[in-house]
C-alpha atoms as a PDB file:
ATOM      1  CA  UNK A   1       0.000   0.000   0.000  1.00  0.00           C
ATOM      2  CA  UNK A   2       3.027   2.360   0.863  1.00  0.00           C
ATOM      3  CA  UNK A   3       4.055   2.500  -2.900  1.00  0.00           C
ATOM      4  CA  UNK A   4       0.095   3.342  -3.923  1.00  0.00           C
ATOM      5  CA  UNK A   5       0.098   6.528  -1.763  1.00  0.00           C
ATOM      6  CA  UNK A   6       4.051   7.625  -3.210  1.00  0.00           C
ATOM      7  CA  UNK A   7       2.896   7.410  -6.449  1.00  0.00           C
ATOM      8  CA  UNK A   8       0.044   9.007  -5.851  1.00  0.00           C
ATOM      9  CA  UNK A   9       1.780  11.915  -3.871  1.00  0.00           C
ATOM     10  CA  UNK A  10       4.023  12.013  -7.162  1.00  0.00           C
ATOM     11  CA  UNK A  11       1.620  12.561  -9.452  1.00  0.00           C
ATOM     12  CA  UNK A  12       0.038  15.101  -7.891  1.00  0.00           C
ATOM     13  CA  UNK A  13       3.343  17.067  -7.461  1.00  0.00           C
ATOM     14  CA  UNK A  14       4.101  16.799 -11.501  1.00  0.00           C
ATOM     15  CA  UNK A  15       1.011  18.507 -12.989  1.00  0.00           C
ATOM     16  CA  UNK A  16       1.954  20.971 -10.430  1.00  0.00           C
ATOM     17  CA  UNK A  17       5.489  21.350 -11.958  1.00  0.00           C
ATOM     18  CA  UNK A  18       4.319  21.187 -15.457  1.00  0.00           C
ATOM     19  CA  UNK A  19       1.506  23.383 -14.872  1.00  0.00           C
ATOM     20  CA  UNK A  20       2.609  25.594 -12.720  1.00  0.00           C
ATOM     21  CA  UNK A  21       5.090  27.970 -14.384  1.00  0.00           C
ATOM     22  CA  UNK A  22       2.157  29.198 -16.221  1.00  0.00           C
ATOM     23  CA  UNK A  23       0.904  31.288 -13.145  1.00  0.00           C
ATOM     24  CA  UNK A  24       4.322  32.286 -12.585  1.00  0.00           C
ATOM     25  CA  UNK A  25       5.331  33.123 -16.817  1.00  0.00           C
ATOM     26  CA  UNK A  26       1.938  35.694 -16.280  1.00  0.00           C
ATOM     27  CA  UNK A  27       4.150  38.122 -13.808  1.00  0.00           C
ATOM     28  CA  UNK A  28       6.581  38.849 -16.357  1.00  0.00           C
ATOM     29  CA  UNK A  29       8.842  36.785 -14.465  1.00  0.00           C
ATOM     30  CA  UNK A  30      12.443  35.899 -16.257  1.00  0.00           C
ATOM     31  CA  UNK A  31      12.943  32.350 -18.134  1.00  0.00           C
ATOM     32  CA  UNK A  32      15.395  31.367 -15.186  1.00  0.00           C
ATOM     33  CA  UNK A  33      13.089  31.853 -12.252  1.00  0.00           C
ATOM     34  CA  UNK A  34      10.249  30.245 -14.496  1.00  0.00           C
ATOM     35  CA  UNK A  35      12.644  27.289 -14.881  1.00  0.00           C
ATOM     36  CA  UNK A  36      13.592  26.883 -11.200  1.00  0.00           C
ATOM     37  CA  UNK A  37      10.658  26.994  -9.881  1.00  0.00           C
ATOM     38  CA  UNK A  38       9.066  24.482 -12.175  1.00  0.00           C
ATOM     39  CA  UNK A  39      12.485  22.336 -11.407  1.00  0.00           C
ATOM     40  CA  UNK A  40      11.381  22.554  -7.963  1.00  0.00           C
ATOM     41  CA  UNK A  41       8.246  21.532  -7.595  1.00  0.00           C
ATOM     42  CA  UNK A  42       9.294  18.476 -10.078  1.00  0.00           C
ATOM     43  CA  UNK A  43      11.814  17.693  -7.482  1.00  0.00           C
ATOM     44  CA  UNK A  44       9.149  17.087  -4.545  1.00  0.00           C
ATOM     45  CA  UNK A  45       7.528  14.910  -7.316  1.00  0.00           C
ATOM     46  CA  UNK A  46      10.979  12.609  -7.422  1.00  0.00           C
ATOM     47  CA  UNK A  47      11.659  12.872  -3.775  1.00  0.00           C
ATOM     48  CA  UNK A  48       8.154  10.423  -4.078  1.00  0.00           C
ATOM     49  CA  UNK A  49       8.362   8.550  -7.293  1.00  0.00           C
ATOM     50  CA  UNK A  50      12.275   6.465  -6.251  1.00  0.00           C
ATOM     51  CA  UNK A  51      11.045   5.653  -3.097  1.00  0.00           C
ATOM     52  CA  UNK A  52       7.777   4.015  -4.469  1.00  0.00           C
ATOM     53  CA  UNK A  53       9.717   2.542  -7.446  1.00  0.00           C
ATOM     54  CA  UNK A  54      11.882   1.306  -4.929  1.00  0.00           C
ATOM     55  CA  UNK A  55       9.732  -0.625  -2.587  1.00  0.00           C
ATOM     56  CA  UNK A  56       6.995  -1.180  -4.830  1.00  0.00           C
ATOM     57  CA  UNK A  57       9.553  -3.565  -6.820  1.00  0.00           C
ATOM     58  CA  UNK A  58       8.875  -6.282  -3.411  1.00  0.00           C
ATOM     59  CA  UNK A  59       5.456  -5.943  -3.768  1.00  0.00           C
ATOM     60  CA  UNK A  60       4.386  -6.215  -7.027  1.00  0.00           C
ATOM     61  CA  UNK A  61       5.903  -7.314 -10.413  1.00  0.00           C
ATOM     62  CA  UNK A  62       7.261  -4.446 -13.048  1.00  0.00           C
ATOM     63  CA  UNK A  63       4.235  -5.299 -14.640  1.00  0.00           C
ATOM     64  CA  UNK A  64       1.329  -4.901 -12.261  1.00  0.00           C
ATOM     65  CA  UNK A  65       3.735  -1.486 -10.745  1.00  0.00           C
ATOM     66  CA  UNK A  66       3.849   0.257 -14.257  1.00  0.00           C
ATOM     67  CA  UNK A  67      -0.099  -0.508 -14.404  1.00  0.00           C
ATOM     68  CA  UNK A  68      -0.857   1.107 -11.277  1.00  0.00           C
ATOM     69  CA  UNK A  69       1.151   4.360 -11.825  1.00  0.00           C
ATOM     70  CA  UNK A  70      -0.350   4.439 -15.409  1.00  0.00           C
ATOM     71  CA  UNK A  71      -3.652   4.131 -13.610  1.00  0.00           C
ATOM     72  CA  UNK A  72      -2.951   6.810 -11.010  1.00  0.00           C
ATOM     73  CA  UNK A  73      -1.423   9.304 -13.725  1.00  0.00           C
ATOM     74  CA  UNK A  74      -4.484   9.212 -15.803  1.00  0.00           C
ATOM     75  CA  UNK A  75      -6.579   9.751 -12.958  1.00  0.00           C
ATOM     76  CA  UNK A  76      -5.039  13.126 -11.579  1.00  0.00           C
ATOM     77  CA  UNK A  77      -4.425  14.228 -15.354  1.00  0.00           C
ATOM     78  CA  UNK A  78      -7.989  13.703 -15.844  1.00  0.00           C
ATOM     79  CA  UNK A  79      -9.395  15.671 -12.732  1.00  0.00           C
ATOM     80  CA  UNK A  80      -6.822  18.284 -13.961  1.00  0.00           C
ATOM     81  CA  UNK A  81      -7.920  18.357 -17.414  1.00  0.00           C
ATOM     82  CA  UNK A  82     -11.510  18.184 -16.495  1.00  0.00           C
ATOM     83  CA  UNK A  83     -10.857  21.277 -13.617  1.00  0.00           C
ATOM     84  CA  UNK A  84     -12.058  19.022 -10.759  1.00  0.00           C
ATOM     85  CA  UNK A  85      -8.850  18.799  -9.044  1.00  0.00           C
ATOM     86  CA  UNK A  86      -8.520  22.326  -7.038  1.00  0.00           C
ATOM     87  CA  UNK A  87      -4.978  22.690  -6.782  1.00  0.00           C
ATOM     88  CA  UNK A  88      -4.148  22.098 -10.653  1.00  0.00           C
ATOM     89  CA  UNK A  89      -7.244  24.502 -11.530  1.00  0.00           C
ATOM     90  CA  UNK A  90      -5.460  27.491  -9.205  1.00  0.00           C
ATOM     91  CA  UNK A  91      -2.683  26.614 -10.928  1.00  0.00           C
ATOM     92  CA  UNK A  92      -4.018  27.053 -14.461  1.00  0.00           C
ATOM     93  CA  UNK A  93      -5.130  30.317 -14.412  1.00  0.00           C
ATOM     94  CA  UNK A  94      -4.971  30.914 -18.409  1.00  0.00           C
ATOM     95  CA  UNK A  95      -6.388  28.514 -21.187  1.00  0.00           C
ATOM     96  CA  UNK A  96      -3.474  26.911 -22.962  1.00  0.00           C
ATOM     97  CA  UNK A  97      -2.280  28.558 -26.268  1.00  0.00           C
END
């Protein structure tokens, strides 16, 4: 179960990181500070996605672990796309061009 909840945990971090930078490109901020602070929010995403790669490999086969995060990714990229997830809806303040 411990690897279910890291991956999930991940996944919510990365649309966060991908998403993000668009609330912070609005300020007229520069490319760098765009780029770090997207690179740092991925980085909480990683600090969860080894560990559950890690001990999700004595639970489950490669198999039934890829199937699960594929699961869990298209489930938070869905409430995301569809705006039901809060926290990637704050985050998306302007349609995508």
């Amino acid at each position: 179960m411990q690897p279910v909840v890291l991956l999930l945990c991940s996944n919510v971090f990365m649309p966060l990181a991908w998403y993000g930078h668009r609330k912070d490109a609005g300020h007229t901020s520069s490319m760098v500070k765009i780029s770090v602070s997207s690179w740092m929010r991925a980085f909480f995403a990683c600090c969860f996605q080894v560990p559950a790669n890690r001990s999700g490999s004595g639970y489950f086969t490669a198999t039934q672990h890829k199937r699960i995060q594929s699961f869990i990714q298209l489930a938070v990229f869905s409430g995301c796309a569809m705006g039901s997830a809060s926290s990637c809806a704050a985050t998306t303040s302007s349609p995508l061009v």
